[in-house]
C-alpha atoms as a PDB file:
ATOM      1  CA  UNK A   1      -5.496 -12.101  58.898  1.00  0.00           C
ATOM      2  CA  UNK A   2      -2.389 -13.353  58.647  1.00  0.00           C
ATOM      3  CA  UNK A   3      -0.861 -16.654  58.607  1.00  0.00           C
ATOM      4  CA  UNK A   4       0.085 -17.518  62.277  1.00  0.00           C
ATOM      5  CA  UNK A   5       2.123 -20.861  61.796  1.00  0.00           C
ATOM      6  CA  UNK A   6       1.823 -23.675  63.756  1.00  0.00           C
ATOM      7  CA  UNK A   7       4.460 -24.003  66.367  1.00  0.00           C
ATOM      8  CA  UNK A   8       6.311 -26.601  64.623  1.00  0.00           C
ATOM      9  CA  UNK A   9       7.102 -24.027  61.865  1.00  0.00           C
ATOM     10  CA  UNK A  10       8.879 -22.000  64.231  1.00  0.00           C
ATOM     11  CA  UNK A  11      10.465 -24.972  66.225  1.00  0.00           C
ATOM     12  CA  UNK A  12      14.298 -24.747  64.717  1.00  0.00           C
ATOM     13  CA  UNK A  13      14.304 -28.167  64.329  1.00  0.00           C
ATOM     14  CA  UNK A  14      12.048 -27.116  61.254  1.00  0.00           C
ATOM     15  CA  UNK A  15      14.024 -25.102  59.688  1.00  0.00           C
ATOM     16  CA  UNK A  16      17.479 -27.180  60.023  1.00  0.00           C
ATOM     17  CA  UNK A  17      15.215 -29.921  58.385  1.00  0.00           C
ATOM     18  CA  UNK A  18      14.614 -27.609  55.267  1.00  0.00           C
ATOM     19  CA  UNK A  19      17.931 -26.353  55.234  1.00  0.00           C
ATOM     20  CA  UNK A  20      19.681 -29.683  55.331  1.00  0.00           C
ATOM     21  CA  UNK A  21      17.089 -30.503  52.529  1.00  0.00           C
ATOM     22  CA  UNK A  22      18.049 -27.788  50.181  1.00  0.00           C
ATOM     23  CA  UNK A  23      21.825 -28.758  50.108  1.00  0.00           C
ATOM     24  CA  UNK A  24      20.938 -32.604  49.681  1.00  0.00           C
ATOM     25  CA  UNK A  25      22.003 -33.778  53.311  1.00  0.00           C
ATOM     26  CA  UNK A  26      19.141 -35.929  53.186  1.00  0.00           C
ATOM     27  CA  UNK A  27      19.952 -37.551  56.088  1.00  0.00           C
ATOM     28  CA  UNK A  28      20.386 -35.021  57.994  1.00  0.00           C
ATOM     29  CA  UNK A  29      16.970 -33.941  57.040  1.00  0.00           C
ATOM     30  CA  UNK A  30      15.297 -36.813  57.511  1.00  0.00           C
ATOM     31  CA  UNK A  31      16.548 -36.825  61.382  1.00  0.00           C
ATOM     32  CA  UNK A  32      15.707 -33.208  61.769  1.00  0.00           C
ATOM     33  CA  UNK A  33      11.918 -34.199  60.270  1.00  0.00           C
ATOM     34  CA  UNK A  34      11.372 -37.383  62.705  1.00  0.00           C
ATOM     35  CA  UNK A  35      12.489 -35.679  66.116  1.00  0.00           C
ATOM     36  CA  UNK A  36       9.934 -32.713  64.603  1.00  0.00           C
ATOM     37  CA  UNK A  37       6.779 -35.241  65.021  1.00  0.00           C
ATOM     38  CA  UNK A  38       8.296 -36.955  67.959  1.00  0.00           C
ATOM     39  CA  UNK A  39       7.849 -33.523  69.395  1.00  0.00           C
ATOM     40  CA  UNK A  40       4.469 -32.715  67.932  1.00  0.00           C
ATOM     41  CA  UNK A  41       2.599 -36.038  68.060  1.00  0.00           C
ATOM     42  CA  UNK A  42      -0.947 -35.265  68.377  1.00  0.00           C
ATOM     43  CA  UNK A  43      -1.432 -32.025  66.360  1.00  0.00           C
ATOM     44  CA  UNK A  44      -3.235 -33.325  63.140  1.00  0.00           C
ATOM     45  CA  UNK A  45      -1.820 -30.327  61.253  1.00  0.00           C
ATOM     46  CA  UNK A  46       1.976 -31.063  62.355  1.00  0.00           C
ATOM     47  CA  UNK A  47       1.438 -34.649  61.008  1.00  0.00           C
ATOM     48  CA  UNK A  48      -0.216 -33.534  58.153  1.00  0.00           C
ATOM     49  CA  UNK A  49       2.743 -31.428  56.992  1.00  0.00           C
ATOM     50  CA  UNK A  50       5.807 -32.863  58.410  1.00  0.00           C
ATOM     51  CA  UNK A  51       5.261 -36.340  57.318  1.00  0.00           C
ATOM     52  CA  UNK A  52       5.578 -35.381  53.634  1.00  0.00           C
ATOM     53  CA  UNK A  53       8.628 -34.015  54.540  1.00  0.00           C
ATOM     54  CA  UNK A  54       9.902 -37.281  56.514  1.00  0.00           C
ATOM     55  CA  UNK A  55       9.053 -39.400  54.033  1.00  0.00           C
ATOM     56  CA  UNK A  56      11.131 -37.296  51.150  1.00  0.00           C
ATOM     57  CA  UNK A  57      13.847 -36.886  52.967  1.00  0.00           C
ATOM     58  CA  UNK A  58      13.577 -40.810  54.025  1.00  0.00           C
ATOM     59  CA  UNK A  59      13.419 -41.807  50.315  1.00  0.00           C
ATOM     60  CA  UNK A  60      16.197 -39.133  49.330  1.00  0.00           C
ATOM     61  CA  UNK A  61      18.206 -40.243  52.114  1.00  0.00           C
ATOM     62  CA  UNK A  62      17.722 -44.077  51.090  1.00  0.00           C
ATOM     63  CA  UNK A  63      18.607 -43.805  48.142  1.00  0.00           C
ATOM     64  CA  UNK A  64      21.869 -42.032  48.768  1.00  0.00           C
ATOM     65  CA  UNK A  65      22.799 -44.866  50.845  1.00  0.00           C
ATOM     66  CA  UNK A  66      21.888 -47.301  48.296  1.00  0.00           C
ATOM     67  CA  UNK A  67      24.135 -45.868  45.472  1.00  0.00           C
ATOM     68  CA  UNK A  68      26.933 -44.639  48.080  1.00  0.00           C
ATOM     69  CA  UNK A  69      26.658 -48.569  49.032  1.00  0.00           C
ATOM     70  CA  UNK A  70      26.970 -49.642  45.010  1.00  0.00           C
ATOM     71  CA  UNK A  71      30.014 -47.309  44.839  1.00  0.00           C
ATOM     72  CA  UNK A  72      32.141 -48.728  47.915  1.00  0.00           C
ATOM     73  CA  UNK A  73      31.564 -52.327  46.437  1.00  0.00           C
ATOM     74  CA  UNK A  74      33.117 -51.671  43.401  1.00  0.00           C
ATOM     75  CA  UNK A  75      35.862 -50.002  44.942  1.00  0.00           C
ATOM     76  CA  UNK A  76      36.603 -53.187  47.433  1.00  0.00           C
ATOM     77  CA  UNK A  77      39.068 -54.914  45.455  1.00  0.00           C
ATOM     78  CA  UNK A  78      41.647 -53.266  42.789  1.00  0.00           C
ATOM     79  CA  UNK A  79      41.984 -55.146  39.840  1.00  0.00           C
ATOM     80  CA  UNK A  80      44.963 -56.986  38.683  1.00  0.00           C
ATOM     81  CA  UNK A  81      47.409 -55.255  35.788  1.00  0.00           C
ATOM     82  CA  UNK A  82      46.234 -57.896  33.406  1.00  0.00           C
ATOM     83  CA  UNK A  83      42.248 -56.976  33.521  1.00  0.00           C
ATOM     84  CA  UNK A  84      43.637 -53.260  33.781  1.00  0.00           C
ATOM     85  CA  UNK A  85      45.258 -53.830  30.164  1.00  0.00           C
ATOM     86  CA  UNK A  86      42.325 -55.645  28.503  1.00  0.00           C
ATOM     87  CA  UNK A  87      40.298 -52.883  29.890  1.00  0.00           C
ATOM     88  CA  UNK A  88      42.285 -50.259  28.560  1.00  0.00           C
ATOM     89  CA  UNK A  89      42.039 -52.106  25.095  1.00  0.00           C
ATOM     90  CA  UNK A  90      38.279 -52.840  25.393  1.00  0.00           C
ATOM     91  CA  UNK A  91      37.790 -48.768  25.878  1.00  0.00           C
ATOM     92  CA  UNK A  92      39.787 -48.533  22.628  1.00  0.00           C
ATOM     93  CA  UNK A  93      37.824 -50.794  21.046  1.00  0.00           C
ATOM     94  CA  UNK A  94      34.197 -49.207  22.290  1.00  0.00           C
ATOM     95  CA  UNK A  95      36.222 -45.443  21.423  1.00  0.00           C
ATOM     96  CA  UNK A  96      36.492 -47.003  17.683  1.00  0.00           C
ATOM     97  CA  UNK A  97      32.496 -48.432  17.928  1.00  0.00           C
ATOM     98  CA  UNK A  98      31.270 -45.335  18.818  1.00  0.00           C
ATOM     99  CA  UNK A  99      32.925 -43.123  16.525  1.00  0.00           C
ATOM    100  CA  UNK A 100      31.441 -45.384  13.458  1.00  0.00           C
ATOM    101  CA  UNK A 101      27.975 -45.087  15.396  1.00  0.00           C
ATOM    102  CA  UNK A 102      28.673 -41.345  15.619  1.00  0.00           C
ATOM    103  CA  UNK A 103      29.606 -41.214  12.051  1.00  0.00           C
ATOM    104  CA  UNK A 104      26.801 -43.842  10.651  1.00  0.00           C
ATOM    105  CA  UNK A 105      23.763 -43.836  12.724  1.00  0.00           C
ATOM    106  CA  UNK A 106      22.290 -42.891  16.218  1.00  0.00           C
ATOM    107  CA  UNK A 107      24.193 -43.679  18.984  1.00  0.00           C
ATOM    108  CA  UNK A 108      22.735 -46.750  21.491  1.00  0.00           C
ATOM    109  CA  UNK A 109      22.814 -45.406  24.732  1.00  0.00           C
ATOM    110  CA  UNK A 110      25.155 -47.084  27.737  1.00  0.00           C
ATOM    111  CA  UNK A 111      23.215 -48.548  30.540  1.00  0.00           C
ATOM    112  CA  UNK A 112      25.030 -46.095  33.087  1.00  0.00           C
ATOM    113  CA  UNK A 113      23.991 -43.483  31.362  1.00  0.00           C
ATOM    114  CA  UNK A 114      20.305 -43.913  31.353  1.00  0.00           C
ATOM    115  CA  UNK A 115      20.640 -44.863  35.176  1.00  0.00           C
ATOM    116  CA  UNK A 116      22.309 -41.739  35.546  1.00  0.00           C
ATOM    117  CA  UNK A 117      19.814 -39.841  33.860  1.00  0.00           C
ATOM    118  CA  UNK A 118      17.002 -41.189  35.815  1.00  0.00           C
ATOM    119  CA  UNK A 119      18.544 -40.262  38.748  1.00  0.00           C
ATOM    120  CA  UNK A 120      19.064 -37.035  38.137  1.00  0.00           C
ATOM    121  CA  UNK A 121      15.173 -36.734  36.935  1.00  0.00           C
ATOM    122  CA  UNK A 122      14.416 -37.812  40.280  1.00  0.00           C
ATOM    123  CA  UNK A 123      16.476 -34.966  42.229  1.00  0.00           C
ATOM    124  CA  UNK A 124      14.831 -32.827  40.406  1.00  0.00           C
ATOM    125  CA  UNK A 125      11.345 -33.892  40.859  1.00  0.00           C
ATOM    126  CA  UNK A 126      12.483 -34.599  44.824  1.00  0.00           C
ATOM    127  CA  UNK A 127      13.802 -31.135  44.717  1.00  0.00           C
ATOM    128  CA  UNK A 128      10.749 -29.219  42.804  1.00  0.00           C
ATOM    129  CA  UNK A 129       8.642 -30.979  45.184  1.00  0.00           C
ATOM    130  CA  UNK A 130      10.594 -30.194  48.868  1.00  0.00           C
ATOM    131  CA  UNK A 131      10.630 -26.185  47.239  1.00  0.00           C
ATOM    132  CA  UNK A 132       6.755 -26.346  46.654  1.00  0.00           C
ATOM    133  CA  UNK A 133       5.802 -27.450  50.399  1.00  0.00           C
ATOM    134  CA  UNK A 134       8.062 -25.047  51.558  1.00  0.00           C
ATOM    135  CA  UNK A 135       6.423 -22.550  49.757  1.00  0.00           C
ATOM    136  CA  UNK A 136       2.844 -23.781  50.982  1.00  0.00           C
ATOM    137  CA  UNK A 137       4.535 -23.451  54.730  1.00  0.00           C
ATOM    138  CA  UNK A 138       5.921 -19.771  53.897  1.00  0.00           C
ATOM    139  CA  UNK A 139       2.438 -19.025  52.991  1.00  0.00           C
ATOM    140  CA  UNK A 140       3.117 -18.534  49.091  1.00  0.00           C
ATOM    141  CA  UNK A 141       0.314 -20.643  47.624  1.00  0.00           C
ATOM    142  CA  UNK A 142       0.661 -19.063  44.113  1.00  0.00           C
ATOM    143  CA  UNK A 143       4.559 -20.069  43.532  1.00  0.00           C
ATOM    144  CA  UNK A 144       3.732 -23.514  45.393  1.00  0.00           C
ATOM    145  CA  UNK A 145       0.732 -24.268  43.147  1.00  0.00           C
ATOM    146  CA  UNK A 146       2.575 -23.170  40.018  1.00  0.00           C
ATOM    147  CA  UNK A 147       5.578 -25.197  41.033  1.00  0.00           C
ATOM    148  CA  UNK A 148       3.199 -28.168  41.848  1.00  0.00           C
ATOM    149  CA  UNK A 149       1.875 -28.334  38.446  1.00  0.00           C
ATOM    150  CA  UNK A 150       4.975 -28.339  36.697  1.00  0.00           C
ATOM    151  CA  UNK A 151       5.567 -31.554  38.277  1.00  0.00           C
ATOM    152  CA  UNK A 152       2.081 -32.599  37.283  1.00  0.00           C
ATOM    153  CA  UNK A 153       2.626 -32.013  33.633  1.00  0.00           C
ATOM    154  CA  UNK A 154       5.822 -33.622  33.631  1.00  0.00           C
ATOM    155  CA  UNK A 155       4.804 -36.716  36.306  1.00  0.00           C
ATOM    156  CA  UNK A 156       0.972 -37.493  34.937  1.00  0.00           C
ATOM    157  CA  UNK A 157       1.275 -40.589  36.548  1.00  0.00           C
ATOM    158  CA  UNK A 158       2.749 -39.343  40.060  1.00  0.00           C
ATOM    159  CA  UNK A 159       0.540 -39.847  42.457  1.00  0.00           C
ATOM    160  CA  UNK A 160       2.516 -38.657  45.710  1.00  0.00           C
ATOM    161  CA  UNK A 161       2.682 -35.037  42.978  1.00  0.00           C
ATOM    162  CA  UNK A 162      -1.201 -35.202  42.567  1.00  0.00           C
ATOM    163  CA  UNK A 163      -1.525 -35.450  46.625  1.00  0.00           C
ATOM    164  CA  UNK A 164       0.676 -32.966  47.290  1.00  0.00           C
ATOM    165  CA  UNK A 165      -1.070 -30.808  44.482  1.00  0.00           C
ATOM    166  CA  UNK A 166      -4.749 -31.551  46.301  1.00  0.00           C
ATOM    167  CA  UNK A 167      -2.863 -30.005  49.750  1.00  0.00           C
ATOM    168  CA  UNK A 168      -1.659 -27.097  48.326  1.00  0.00           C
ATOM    169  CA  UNK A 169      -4.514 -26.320  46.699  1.00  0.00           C
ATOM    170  CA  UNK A 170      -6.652 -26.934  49.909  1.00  0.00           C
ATOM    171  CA  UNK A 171      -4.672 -24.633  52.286  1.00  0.00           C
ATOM    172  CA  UNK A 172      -4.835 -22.057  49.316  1.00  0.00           C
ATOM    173  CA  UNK A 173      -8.448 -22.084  50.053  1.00  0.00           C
ATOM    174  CA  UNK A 174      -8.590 -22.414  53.498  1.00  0.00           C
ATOM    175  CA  UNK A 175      -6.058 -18.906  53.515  1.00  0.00           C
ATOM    176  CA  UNK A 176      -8.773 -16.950  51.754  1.00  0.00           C
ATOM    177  CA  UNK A 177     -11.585 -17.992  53.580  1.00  0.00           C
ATOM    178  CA  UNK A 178     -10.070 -17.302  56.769  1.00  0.00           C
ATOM    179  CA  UNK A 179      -9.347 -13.710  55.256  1.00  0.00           C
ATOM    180  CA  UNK A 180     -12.883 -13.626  54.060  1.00  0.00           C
ATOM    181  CA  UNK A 181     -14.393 -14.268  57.243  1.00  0.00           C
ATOM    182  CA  UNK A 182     -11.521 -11.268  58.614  1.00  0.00           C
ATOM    183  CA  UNK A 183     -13.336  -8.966  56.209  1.00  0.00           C
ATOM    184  CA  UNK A 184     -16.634  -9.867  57.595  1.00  0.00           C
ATOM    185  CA  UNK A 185     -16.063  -9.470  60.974  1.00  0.00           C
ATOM    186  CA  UNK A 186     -14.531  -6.250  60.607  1.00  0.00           C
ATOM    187  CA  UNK A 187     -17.607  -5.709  58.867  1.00  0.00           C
ATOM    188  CA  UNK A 188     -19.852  -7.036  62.161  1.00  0.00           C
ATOM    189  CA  UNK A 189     -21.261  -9.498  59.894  1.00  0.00           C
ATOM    190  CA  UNK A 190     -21.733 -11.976  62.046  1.00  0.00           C
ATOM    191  CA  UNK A 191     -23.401 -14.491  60.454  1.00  0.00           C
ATOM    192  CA  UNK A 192     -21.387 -14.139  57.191  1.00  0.00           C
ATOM    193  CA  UNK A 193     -18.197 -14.922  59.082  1.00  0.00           C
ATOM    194  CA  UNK A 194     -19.908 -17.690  61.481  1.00  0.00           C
ATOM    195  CA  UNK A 195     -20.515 -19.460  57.989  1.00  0.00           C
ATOM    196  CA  UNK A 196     -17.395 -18.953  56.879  1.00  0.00           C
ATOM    197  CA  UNK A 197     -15.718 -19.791  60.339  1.00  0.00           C
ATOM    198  CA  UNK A 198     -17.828 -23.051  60.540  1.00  0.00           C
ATOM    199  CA  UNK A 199     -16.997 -23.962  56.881  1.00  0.00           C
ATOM    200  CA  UNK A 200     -13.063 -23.660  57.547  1.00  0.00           C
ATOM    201  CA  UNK A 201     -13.284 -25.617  61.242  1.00  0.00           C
ATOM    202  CA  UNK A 202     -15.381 -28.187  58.937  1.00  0.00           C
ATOM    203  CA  UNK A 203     -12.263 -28.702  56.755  1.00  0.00           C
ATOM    204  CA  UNK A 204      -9.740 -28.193  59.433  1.00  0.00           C
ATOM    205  CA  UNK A 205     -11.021 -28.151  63.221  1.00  0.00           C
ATOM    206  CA  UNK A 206      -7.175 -26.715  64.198  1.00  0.00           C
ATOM    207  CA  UNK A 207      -6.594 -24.400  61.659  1.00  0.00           C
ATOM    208  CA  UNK A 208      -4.992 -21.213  63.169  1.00  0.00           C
ATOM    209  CA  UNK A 209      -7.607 -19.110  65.633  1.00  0.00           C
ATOM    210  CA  UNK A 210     -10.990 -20.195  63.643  1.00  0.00           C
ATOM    211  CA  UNK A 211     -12.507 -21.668  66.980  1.00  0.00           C
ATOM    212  CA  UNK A 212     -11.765 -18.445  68.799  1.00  0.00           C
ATOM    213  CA  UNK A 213     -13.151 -16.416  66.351  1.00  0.00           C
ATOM    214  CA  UNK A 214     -16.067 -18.049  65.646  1.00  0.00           C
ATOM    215  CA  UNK A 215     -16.711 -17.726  69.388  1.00  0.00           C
ATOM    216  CA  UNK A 216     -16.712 -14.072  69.448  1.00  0.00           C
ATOM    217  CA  UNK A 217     -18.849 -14.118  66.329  1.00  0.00           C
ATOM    218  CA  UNK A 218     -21.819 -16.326  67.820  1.00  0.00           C
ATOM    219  CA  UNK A 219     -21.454 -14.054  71.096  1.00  0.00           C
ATOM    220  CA  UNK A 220     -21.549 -10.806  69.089  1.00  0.00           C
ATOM    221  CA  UNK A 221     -24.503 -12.206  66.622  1.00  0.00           C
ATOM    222  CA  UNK A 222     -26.354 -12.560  70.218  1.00  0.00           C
ATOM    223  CA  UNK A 223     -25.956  -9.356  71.385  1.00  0.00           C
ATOM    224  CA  UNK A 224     -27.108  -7.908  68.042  1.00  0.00           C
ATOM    225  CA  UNK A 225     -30.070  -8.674  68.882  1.00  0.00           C
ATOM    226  CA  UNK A 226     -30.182  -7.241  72.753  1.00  0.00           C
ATOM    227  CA  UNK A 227     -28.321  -4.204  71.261  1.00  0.00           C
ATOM    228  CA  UNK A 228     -31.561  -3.864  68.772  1.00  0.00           C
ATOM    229  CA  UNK A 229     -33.520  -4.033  71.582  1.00  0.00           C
ATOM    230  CA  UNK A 230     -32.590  -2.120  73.881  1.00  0.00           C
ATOM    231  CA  UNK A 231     -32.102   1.146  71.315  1.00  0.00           C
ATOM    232  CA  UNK A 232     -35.118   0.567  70.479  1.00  0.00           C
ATOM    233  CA  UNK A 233     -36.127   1.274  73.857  1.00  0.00           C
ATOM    234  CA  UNK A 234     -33.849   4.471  73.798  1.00  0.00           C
ATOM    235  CA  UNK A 235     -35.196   5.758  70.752  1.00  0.00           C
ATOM    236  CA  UNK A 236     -39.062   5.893  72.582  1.00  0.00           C
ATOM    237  CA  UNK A 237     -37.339   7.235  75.987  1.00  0.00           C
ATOM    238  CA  UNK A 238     -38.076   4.232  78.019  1.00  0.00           C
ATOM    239  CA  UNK A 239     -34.872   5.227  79.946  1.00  0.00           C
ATOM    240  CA  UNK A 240     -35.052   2.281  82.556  1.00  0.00           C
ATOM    241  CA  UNK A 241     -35.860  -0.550  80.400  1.00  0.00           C
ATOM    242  CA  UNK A 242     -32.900   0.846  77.746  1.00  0.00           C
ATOM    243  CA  UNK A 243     -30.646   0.986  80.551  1.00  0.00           C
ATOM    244  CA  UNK A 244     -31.253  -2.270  81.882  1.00  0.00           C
ATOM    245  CA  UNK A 245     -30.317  -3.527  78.450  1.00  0.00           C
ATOM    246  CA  UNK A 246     -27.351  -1.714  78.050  1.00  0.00           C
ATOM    247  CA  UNK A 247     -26.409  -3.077  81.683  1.00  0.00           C
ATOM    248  CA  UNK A 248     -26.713  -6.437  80.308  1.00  0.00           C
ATOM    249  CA  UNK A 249     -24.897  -6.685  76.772  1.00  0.00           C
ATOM    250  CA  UNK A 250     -21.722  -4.379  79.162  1.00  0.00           C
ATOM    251  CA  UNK A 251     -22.510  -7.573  81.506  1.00  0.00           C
ATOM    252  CA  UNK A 252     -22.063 -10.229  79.140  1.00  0.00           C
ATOM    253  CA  UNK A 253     -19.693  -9.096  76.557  1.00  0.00           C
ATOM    254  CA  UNK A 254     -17.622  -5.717  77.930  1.00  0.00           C
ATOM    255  CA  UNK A 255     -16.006  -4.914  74.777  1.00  0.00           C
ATOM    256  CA  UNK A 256     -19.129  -5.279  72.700  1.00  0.00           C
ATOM    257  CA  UNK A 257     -19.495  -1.726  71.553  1.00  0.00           C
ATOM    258  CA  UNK A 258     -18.653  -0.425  74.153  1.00  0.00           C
ATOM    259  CA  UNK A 259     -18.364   3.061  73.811  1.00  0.00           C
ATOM    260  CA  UNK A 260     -21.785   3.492  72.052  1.00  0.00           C
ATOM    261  CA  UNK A 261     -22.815   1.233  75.059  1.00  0.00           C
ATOM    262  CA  UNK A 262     -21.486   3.385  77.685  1.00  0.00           C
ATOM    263  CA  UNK A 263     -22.978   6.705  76.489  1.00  0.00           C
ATOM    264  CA  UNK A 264     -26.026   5.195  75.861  1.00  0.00           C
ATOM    265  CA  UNK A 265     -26.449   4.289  79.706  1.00  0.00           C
ATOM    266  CA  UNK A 266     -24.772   7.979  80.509  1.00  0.00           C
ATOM    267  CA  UNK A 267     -27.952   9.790  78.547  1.00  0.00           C
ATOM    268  CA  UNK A 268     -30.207   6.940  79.932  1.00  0.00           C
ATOM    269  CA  UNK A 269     -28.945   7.692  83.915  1.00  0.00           C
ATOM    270  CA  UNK A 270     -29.305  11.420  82.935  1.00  0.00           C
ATOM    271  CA  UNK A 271     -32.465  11.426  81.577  1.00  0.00           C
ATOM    272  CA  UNK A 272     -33.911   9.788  84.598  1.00  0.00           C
ATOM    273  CA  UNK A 273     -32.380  11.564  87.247  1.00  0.00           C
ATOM    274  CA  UNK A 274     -33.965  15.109  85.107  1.00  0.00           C
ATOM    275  CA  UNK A 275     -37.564  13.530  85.062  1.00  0.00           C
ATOM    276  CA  UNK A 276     -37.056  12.364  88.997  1.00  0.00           C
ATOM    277  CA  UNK A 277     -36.239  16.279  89.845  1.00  0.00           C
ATOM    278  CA  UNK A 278     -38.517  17.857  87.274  1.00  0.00           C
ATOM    279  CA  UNK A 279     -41.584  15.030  88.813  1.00  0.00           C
ATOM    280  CA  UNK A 280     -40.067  15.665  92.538  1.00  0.00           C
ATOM    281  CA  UNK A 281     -42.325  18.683  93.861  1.00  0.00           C
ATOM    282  CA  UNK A 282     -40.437  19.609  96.715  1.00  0.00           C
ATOM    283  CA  UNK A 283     -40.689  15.806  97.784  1.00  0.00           C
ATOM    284  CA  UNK A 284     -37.377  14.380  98.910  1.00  0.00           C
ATOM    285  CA  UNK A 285     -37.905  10.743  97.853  1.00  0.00           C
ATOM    286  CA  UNK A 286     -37.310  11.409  94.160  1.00  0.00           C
ATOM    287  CA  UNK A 287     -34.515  13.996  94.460  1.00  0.00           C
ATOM    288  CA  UNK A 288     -32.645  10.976  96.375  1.00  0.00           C
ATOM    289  CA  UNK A 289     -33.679   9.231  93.310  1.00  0.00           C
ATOM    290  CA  UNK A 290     -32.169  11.528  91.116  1.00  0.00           C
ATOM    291  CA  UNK A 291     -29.268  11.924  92.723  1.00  0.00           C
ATOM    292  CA  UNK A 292     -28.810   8.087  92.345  1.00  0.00           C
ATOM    293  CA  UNK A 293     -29.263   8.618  88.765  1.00  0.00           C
ATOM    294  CA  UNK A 294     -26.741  11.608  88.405  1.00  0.00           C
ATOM    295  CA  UNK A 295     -24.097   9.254  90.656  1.00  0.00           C
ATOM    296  CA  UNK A 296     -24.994   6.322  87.970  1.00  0.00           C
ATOM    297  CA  UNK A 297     -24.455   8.542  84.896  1.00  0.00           C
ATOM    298  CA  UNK A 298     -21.050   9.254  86.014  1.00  0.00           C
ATOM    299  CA  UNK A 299     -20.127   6.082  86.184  1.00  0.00           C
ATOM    300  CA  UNK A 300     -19.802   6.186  82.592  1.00  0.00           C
ATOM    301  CA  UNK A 301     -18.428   9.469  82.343  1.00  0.00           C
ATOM    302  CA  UNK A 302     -16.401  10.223  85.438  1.00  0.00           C
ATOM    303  CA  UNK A 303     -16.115  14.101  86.061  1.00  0.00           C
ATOM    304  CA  UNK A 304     -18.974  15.251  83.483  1.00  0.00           C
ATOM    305  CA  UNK A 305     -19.578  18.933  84.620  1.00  0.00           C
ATOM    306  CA  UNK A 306     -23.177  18.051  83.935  1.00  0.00           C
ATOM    307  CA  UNK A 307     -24.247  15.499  86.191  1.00  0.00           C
ATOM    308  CA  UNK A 308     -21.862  16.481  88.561  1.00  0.00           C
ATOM    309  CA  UNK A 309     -23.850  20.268  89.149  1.00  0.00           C
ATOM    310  CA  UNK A 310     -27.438  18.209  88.906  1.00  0.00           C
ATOM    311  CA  UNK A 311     -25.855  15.638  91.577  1.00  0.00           C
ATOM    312  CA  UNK A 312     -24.580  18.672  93.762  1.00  0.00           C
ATOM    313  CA  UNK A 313     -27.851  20.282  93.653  1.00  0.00           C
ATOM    314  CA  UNK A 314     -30.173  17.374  94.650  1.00  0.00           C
ATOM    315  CA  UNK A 315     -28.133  16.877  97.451  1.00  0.00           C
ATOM    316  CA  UNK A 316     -28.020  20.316  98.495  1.00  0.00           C
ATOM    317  CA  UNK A 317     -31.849  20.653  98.199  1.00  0.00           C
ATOM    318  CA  UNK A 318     -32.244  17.602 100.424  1.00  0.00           C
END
């Protein structure tokens, strides 16, 4: 049973978020993401996995700002030839400092640097993380999981990783019940996949066609039972009584086996309309009778030579 996506995940909007997220135009992203949930706002499941997104791309996109921001003000105003000089000879100067720390000792690290570094930390982690909801969206639960951890063993302390973790893993599980209770109702176990069905809609009352199916499963786990009944009826010849039972689960639910159904009632209709001639004794009330039957049987098997000649041959004797 395969994984039929929400309609957000096919809404192009979607995908232009996720693209503009892989090449860093976070703010692109994060405009993509919000008109998204303007357009889905009362689908549990689109809020549930397009506000992670958002609020990435928000972050991402905030922060760009915020160091594109730093960069224009220290661009504003040129400095004078004088403070270019002194600069010039205070770089000499920390050139000569740092090839005696080179030389002597470890080196201190500037204060740029380690800002630097913790940026680029964060893009990764930012990155790691948009590639493993992706993943969970594409359906690939392994490589999201896998990818999800990583961050976990490097981030302990992350809890927006541990979340994110604790989702994956939970639509992991829902996927394999939902192809558990496929298996089961190939199966016709119906109450095997209504407990599965019930224990999915229990986690996730949206998630893909579960309320549909476990429809079909509690009507088909009814008509077990009528369909147990009434062969049971057609295995001691009570023809009528099987018949109207037949009539009733073909009533109710038409595609509920429904050939065995339909040549059930076919030998049922036969089998009357042969005891109404064999019981008739020249009498014409029960060779009209049978000749109902022999019209009923080919109901269910239009142009059977059979009950066409026995048909034919009641109403010739009448």
């Amino acid at each position: 049973m395969s994984d039929s996506a929400g309609p957000w995940m096919r809404d192009t909007l979607y995908y232009e978020g996720l693209q503009a997220s892989q090449t860093g135009d976070w703010t692109k992203a994060e405009q993509a993401f919000a008109k998204l949930l303007e357009r889905y706002p009362n689908q549990a499941q689109a809020r549930a996995e397009i506000e992670p997104l958002l609020e990435d791309a928000r972050m991402r996109a905030g922060l760009d700002r915020m160091y594109s921001g730093k960069v224009a003000k220290t661009r504003r105003k040129p400095l004078p030839i004088g403070r270019v000089l002194l600069s010039a000879l205070v770089l000499v100067l920390v050139a000569g400092v740092a090839y005696l720390a080179v030389n002597t000792g470890a080196p201190r690290p500037v204060e740029g640097q380690v800002v630097d570094a913790e940026a680029t930390v964060q893009a990764q982690r930012g990155g790691l993380l948009q590639q493993a909801r992706s993943a969970v969206a594409a359906g690939e639960y392994a490589k999201a999981i896998a990818l999800l951890q990583e961050l976990v063993s490097r981030f302990p302390l992350d809890e927006e990783v541990k979340q994110v973790l604790q989702w994956a893993n939970q639509r992991w599980q829902l996927a394999n019940l939902y192809q558990r209770a496929g298996s089961l109702l190939h199966d016709e176990d119906w109450s095997g996949a209504i407990t599965v069905l019930e224990d999915i809609q229990d986690q996730d009352p949206n998630y893909r066609d579960v309320a549909s199916l476990l429809e079909q499963a509690r009507l088909a786990d009814s008509m077990a039972g009528v369909w147990q009944e009434a062969q049971d009826l057609y295995s001691e010849g009570k023809w009528a009584e099987a018949a109207v039972g037949f009539e009733d689960i073909r009533r109710t639910s038409p595609n509920y086996r429904r050939d065995e159904v339909s040549d059930r009632l076919y030998h049922s209709y036969m089998s009357l309309g042969l005891e109404a001639v064999d019981g008739a004794r020249g009498e014409a009330e029960p060779l009209a009778q049978a000749a109902t039957w022999f019209t009923q049987a080919l109901t269910y098997r239009p142009g059977d030579a059979r009950a066409t000649n026995e048909r034919r041959l009641a109403q010739t004797f009448l």
